[in-house]
N, C-alpha and C. Protein backbone atom coordinates (compact mmCIF):
# COMPACT_ATOMS: atom_id res chain seq x y z
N UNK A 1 11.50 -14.09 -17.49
CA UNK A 1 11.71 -12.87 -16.72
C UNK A 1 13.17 -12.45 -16.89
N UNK A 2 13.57 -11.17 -17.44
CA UNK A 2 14.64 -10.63 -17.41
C UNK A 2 15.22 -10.02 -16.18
N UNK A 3 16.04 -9.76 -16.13
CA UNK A 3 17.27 -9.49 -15.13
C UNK A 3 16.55 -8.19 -14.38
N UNK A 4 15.83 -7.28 -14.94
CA UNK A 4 15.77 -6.22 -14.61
C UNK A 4 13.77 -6.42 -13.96
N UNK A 5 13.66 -7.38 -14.42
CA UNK A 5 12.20 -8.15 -13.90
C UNK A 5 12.23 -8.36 -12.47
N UNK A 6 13.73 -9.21 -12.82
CA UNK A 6 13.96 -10.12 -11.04
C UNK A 6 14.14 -9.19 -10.35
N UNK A 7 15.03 -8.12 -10.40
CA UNK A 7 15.12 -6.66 -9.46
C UNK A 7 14.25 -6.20 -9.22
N UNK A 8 13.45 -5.44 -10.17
CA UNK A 8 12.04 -4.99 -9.82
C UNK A 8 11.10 -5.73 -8.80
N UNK A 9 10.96 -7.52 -9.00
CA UNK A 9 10.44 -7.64 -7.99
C UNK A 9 10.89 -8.04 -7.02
N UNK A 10 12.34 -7.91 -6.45
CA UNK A 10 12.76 -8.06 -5.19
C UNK A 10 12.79 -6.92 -4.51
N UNK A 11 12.58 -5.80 -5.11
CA UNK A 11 12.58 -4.16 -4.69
C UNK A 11 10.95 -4.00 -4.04
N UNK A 12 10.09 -4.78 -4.89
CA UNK A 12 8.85 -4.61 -4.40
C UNK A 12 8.47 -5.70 -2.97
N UNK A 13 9.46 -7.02 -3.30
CA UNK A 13 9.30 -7.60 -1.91
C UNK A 13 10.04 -6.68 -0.28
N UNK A 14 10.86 -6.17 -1.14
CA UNK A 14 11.81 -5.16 -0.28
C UNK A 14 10.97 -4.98 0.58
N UNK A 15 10.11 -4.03 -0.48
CA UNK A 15 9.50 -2.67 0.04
C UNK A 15 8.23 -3.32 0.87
N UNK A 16 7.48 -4.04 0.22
CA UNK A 16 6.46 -4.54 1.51
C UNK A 16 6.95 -5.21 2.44
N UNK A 17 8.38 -5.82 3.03
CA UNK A 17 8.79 -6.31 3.87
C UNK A 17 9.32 -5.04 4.89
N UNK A 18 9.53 -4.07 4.12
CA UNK A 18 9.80 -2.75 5.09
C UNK A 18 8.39 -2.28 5.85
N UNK A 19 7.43 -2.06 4.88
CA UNK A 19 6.34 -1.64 5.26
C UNK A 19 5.59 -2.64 6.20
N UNK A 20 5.80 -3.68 6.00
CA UNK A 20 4.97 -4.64 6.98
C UNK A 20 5.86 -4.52 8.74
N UNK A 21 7.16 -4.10 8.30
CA UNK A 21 8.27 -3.83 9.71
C UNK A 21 7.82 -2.49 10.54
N UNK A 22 7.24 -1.44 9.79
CA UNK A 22 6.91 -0.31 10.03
C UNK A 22 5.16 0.05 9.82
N UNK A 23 4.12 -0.77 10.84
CA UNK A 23 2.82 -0.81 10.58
C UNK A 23 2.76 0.29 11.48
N UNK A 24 3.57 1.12 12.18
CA UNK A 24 3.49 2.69 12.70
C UNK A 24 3.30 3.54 11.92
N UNK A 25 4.06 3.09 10.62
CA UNK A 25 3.41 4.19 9.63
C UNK A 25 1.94 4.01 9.02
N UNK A 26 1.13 4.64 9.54
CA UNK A 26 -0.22 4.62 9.02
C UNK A 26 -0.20 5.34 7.58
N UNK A 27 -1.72 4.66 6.73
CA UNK A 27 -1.38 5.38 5.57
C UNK A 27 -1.79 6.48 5.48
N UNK A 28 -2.34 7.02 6.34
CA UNK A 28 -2.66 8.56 6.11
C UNK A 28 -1.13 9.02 6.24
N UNK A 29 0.01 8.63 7.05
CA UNK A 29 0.51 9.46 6.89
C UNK A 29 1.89 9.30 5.62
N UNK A 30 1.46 7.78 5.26
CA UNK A 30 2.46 7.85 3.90
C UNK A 30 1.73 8.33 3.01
N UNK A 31 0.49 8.60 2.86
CA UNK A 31 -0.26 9.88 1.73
C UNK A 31 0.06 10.76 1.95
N UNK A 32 0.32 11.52 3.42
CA UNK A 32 0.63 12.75 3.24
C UNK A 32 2.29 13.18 3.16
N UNK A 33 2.64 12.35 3.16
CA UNK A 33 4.29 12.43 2.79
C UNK A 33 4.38 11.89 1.52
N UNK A 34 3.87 10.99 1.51
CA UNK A 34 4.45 10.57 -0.14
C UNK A 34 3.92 9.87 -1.11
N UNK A 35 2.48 10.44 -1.02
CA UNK A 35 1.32 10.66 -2.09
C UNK A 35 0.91 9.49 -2.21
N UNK A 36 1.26 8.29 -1.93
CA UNK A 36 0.83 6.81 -1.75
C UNK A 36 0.83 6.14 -0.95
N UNK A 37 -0.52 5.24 -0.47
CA UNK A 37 0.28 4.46 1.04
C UNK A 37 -0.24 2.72 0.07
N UNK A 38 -0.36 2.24 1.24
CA UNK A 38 -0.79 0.65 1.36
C UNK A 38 -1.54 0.63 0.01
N UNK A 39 -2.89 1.01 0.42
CA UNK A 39 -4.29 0.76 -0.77
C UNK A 39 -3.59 1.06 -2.17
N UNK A 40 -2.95 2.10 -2.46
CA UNK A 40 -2.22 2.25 -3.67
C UNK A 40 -1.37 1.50 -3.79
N UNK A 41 -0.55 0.82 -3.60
CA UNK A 41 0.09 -0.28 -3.77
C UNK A 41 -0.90 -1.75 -3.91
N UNK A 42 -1.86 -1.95 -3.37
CA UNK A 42 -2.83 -2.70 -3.46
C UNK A 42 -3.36 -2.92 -5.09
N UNK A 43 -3.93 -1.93 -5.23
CA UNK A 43 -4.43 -1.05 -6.67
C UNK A 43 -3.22 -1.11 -7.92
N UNK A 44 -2.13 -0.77 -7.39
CA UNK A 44 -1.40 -1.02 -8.33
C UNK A 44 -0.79 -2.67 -9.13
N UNK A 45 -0.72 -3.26 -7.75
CA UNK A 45 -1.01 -4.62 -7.91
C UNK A 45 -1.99 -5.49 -8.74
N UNK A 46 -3.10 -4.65 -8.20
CA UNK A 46 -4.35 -5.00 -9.37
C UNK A 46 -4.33 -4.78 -10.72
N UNK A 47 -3.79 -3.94 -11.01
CA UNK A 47 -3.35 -2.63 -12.88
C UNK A 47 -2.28 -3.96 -13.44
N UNK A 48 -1.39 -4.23 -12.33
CA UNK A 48 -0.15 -5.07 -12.98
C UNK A 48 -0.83 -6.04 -13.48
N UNK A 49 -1.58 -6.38 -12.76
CA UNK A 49 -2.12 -8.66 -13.01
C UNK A 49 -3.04 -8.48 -14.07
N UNK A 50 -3.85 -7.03 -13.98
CA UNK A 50 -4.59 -7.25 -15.28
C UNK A 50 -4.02 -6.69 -16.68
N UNK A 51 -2.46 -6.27 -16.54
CA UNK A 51 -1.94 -5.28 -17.67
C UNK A 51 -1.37 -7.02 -18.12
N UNK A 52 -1.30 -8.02 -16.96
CA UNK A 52 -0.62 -9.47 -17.64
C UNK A 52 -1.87 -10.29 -17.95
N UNK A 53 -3.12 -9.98 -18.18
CA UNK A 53 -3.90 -10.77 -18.48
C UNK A 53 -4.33 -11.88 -17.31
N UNK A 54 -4.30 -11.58 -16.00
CA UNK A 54 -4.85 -11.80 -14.64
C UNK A 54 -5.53 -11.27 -14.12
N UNK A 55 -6.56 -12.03 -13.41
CA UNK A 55 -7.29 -11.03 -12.41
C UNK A 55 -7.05 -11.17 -10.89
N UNK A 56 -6.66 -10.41 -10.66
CA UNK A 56 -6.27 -10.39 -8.67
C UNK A 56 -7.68 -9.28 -8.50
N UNK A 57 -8.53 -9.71 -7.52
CA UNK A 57 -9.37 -8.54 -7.23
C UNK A 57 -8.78 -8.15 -5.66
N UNK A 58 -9.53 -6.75 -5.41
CA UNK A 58 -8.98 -5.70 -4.52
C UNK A 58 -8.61 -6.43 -3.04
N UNK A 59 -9.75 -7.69 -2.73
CA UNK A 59 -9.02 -8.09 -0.98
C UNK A 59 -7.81 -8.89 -1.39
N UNK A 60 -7.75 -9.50 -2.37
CA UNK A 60 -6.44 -10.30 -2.50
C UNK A 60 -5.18 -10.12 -2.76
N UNK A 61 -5.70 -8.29 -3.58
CA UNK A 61 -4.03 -7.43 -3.66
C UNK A 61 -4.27 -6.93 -2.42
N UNK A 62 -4.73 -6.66 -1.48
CA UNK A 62 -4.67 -6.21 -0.45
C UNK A 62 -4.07 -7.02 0.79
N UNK A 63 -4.31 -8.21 0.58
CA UNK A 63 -3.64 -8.96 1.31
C UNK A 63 -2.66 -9.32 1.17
N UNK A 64 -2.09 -9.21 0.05
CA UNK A 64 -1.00 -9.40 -0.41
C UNK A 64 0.04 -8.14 -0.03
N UNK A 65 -0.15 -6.97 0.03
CA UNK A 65 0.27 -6.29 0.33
C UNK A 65 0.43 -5.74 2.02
N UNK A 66 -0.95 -6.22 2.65
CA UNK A 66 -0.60 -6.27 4.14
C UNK A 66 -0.21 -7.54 5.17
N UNK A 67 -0.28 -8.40 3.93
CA UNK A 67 0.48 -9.49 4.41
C UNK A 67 -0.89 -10.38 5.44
N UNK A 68 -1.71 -9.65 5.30
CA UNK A 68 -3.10 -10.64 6.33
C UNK A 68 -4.00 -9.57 5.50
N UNK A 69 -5.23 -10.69 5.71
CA UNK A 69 -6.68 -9.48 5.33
C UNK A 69 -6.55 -8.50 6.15
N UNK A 70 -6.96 -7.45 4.88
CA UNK A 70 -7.02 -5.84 5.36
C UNK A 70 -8.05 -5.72 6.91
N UNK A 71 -9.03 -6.21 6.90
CA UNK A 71 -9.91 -6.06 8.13
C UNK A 71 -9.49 -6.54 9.23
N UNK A 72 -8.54 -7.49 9.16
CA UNK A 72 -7.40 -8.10 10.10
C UNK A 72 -6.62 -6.93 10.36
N UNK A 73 -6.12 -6.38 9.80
CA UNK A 73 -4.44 -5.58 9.89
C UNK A 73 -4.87 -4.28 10.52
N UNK A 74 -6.04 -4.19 10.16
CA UNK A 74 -6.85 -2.53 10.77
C UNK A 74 -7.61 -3.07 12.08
N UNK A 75 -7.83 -4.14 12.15
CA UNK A 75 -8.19 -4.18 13.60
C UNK A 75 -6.81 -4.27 14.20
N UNK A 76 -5.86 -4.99 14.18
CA UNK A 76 -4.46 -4.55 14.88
C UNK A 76 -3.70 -3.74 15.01
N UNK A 77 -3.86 -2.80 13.69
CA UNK A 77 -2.35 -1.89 13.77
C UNK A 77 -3.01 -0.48 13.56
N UNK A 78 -4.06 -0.40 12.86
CA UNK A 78 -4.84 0.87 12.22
C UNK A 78 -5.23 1.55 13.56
N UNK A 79 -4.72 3.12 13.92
CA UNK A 79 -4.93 4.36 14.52
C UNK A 79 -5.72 5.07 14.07
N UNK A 80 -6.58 5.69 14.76
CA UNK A 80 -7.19 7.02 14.33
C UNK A 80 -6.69 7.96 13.52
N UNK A 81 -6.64 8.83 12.82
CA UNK A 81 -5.90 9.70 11.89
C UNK A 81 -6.28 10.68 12.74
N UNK A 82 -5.09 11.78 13.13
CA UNK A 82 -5.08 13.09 13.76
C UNK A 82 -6.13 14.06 13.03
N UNK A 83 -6.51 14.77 13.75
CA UNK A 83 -6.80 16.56 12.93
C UNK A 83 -5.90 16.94 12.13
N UNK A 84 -4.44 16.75 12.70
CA UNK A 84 -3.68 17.61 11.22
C UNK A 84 -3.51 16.57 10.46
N UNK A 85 -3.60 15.33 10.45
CA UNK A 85 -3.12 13.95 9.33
C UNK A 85 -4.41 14.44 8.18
N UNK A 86 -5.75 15.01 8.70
CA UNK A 86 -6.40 14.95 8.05
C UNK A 86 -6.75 16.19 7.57
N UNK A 87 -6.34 17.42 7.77
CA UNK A 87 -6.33 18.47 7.63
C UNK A 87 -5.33 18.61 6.45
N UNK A 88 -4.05 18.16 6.56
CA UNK A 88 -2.96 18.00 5.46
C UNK A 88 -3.25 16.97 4.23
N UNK A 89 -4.32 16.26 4.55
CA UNK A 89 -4.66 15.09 3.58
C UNK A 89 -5.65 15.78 2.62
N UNK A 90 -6.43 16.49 3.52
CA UNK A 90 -7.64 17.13 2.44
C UNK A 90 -7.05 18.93 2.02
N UNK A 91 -6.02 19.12 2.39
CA UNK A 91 -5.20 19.79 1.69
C UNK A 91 -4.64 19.40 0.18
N UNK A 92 -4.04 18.60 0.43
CA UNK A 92 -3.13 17.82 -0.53
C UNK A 92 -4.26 17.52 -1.65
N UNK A 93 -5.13 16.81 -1.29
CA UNK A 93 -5.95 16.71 -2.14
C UNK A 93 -6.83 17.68 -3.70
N UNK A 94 -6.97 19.07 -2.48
CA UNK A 94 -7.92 20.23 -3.04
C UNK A 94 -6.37 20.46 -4.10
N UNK A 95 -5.27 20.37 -3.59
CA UNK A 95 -4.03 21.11 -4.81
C UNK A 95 -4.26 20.35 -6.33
């Protein structure tokens, strides 16, 4: 692993150590701010392990990313999504 490897993935531990600090942010509303939440990071996780010749399937990047099984983390932290969370989501979408 090169230098710029080890950064990359301390930026990504960063970042799910932020996101796991901030389970207020629901992902509807980091989709509608910033086109990706949790599950995409999940997913992307998945693209990486198999672009290295691994297979991580979807609950295990998922857990990995919420730090507990997903069905765990949504029974604790997961909110209803507003009328406008979802009004702006299926906006965003139709563009």
């Amino acid at each position: 692993m090169d230098d710029s490897d080890k950064i990359e993935a301390a930026v990504f531990r960063r970042l799910l150590a932020h996101l796991d600090s901030r389970k207020d942010a629901q992902n509807i509303d980091l989709m509608n701010l910033a086109g990706f939440c949790r599950n995409c990071l999940s997913k992307w996780y998945m693209a990486a392990a198999d672009d290295a010749g691994l297979v991580v399937d979807y609950d295990k990047a998922r857990e990995r990313v919420y730090g507990m099984p997903y069905d765990q983390w949504k029974l604790k932290y997961q909110t209803s999504a507003t009328d406008k969370s979802m009004t702006a989501f299926e906006k965003a979408k139709s563009e």
